[in-house]
N, C-alpha and C. Protein backbone atom coordinates (compact mmCIF):
# COMPACT_ATOMS: atom_id res chain seq x y z
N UNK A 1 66.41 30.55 -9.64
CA UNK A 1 67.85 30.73 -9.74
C UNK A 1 68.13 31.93 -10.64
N UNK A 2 69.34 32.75 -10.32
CA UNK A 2 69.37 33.98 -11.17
C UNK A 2 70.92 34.07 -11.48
N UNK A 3 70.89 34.06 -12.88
CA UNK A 3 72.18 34.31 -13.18
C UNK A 3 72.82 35.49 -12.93
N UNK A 4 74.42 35.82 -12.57
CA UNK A 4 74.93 37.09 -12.49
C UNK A 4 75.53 37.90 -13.67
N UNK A 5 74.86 38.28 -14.15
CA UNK A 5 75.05 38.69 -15.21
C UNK A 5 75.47 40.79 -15.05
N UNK A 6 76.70 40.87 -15.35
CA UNK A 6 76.94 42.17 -15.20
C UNK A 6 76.73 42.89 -16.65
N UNK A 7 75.92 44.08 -15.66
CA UNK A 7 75.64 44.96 -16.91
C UNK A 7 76.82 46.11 -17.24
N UNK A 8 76.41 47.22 -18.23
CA UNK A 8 77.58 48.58 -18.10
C UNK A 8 75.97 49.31 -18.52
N UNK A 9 75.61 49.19 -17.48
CA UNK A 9 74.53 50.80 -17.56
C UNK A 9 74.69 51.25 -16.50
N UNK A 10 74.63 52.88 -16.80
CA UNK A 10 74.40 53.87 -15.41
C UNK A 10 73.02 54.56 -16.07
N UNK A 11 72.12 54.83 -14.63
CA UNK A 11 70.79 55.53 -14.46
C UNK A 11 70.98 56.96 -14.55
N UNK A 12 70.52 58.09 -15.12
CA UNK A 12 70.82 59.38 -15.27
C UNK A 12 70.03 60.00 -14.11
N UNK A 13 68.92 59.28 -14.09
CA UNK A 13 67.62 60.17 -13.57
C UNK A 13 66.91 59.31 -13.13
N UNK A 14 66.29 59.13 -11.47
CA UNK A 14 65.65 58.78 -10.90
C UNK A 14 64.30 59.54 -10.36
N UNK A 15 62.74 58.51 -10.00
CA UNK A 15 61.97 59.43 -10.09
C UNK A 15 60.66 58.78 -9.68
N UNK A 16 59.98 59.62 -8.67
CA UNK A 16 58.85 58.00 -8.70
C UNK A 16 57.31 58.94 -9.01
N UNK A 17 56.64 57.84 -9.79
CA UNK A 17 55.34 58.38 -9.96
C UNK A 17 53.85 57.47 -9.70
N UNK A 18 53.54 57.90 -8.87
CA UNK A 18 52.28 57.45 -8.51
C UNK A 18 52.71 56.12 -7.61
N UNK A 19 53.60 56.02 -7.05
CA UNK A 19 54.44 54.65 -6.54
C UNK A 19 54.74 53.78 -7.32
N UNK A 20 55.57 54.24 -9.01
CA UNK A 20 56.04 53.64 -9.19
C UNK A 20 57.45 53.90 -9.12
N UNK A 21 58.90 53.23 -9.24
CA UNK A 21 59.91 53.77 -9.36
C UNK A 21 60.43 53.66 -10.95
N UNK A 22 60.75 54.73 -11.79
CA UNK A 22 61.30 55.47 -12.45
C UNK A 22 62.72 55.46 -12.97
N UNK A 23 62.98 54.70 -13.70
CA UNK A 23 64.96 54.94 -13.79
C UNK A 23 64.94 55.43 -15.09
N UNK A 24 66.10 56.64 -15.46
CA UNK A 24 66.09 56.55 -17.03
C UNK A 24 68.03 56.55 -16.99
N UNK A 25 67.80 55.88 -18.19
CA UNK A 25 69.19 55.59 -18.29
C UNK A 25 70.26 56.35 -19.19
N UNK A 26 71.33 56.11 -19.04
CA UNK A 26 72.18 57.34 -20.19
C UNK A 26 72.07 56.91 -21.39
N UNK A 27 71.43 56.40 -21.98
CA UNK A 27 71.47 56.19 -23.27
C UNK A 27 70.11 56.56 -23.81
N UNK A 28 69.17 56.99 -22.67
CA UNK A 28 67.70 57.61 -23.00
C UNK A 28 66.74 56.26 -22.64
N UNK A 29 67.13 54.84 -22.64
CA UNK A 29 66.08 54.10 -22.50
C UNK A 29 65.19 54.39 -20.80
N UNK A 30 64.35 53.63 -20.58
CA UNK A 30 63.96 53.91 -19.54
C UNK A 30 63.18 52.49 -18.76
N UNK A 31 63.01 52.42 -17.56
CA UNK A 31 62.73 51.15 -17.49
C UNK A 31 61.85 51.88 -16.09
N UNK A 32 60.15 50.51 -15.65
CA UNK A 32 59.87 51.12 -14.01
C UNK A 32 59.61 50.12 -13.67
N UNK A 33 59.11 50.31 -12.69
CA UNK A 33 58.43 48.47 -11.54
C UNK A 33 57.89 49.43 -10.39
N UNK A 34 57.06 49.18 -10.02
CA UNK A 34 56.23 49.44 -8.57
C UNK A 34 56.85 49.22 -7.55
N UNK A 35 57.17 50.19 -6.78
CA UNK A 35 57.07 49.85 -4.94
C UNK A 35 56.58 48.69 -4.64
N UNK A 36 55.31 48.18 -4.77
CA UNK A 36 55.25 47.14 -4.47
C UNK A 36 55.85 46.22 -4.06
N UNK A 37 56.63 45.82 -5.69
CA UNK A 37 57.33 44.53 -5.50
C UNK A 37 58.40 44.31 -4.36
N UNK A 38 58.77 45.28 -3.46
CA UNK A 38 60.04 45.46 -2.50
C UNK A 38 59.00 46.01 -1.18
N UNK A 39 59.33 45.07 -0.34
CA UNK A 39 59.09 44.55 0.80
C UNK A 39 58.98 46.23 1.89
N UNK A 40 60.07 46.88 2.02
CA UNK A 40 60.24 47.74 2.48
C UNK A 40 59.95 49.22 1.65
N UNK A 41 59.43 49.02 0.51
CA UNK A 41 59.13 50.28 -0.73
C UNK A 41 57.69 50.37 -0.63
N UNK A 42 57.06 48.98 -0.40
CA UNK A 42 55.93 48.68 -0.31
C UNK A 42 55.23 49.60 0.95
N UNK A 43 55.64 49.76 2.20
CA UNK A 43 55.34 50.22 3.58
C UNK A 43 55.95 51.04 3.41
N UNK A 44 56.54 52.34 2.40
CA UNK A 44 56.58 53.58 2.59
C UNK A 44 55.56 54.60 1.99
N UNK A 45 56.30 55.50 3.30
CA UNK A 45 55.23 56.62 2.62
C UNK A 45 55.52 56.99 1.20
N UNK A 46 54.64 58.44 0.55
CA UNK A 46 55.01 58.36 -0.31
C UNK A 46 56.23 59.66 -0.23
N UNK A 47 56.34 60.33 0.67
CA UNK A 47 56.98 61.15 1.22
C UNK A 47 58.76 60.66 1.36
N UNK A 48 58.58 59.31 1.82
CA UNK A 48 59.80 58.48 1.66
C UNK A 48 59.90 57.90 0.77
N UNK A 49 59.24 57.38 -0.14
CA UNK A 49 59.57 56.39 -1.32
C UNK A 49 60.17 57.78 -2.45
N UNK A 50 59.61 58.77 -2.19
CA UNK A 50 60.51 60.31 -3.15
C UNK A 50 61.77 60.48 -2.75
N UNK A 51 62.43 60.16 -1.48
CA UNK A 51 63.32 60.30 -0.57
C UNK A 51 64.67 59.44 -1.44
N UNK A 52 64.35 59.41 -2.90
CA UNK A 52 65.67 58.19 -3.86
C UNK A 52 66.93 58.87 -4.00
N UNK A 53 68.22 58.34 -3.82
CA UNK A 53 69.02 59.06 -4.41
C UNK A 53 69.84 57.71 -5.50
N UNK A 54 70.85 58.67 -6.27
CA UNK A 54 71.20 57.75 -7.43
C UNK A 54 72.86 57.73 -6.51
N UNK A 55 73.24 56.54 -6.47
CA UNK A 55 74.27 55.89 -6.02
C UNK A 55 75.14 55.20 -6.80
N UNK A 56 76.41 55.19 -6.17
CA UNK A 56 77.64 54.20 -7.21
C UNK A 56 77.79 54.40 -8.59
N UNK A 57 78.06 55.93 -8.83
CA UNK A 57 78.06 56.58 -10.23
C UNK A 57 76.49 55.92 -11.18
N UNK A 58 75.80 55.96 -10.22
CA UNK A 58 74.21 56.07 -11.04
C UNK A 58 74.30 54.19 -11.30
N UNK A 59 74.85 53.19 -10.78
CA UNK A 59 74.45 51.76 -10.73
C UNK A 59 73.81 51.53 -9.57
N UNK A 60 73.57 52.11 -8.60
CA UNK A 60 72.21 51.72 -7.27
C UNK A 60 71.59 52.93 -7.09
N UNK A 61 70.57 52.76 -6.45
CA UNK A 61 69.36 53.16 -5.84
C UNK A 61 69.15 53.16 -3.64
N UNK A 62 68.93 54.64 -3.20
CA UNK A 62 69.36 54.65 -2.26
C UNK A 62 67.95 55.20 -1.52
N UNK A 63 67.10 54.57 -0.20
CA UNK A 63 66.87 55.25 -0.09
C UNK A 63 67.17 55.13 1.77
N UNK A 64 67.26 56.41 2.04
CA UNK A 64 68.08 56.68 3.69
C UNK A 64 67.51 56.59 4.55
N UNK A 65 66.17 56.89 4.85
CA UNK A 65 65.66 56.91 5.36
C UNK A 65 64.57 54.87 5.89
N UNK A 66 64.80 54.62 4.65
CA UNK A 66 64.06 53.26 4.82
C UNK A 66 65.03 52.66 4.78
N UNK A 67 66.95 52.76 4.80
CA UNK A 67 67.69 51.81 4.57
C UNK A 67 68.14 50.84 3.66
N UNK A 68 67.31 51.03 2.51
CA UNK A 68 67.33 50.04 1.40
C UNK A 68 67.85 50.79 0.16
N UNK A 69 68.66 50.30 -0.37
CA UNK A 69 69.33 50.09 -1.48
C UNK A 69 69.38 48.91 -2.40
N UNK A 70 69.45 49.37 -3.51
CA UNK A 70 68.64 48.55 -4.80
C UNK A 70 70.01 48.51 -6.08
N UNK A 71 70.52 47.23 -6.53
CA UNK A 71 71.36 47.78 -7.91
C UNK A 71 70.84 47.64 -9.02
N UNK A 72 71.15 48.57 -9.78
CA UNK A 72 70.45 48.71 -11.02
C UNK A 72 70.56 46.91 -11.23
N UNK A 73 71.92 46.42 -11.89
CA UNK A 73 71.71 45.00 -12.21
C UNK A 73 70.46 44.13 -11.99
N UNK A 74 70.27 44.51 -10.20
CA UNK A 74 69.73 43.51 -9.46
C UNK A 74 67.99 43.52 -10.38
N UNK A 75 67.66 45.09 -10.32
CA UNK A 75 66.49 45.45 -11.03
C UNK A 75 66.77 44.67 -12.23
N UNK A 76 67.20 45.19 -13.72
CA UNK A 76 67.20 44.67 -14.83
C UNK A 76 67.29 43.00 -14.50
N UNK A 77 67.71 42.22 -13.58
CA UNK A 77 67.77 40.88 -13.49
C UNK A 77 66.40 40.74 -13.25
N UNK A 78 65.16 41.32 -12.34
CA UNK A 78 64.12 41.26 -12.23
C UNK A 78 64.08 40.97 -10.34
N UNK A 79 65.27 41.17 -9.83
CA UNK A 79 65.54 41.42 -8.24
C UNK A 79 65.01 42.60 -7.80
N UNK A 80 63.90 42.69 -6.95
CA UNK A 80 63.70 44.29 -7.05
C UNK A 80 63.58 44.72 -4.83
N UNK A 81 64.28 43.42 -4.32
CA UNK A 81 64.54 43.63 -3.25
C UNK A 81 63.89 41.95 -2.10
């Protein structure tokens, strides 16, 4: 069960390395989690998993090509798809 808990962070900078995904946030902290854990992040290339854009004034994660979008919240809750 997951509580809804709303945050007030926006992501500055998105970024993936080595398949992991990358967020840094406006306040400088920074947080990652693996492709892996997301079903459809997992079965991309790495050509597409680079393919991120920062969405909803920097609160989601977009990527277009695989269709999936991610909210920051959902991440920091430990939802990662």
């Amino acid at each position: 069960m997951y509580l809804d808990i709303k945050y007030d962070v926006q992501v500055r900078n998105v970024w993936v390395e080595n398949r992991i995904i990358c967020l840094k946030f406006t306040n400088d902290a920074e947080l990652r989690f693996p492709a892996s854990k997301n079903k459809k992040l997992a079965k991309a290339t790495d050509i597409q998993l680079n393919n991120i854009e920062l969405i909803c004034d920097g609160t989601g994660l977009h990527w277009n090509e695989l269709d999936e979008d991610l909210s920051v919240s959902g991440i920091l809750d430990g939802r990662f798809g």
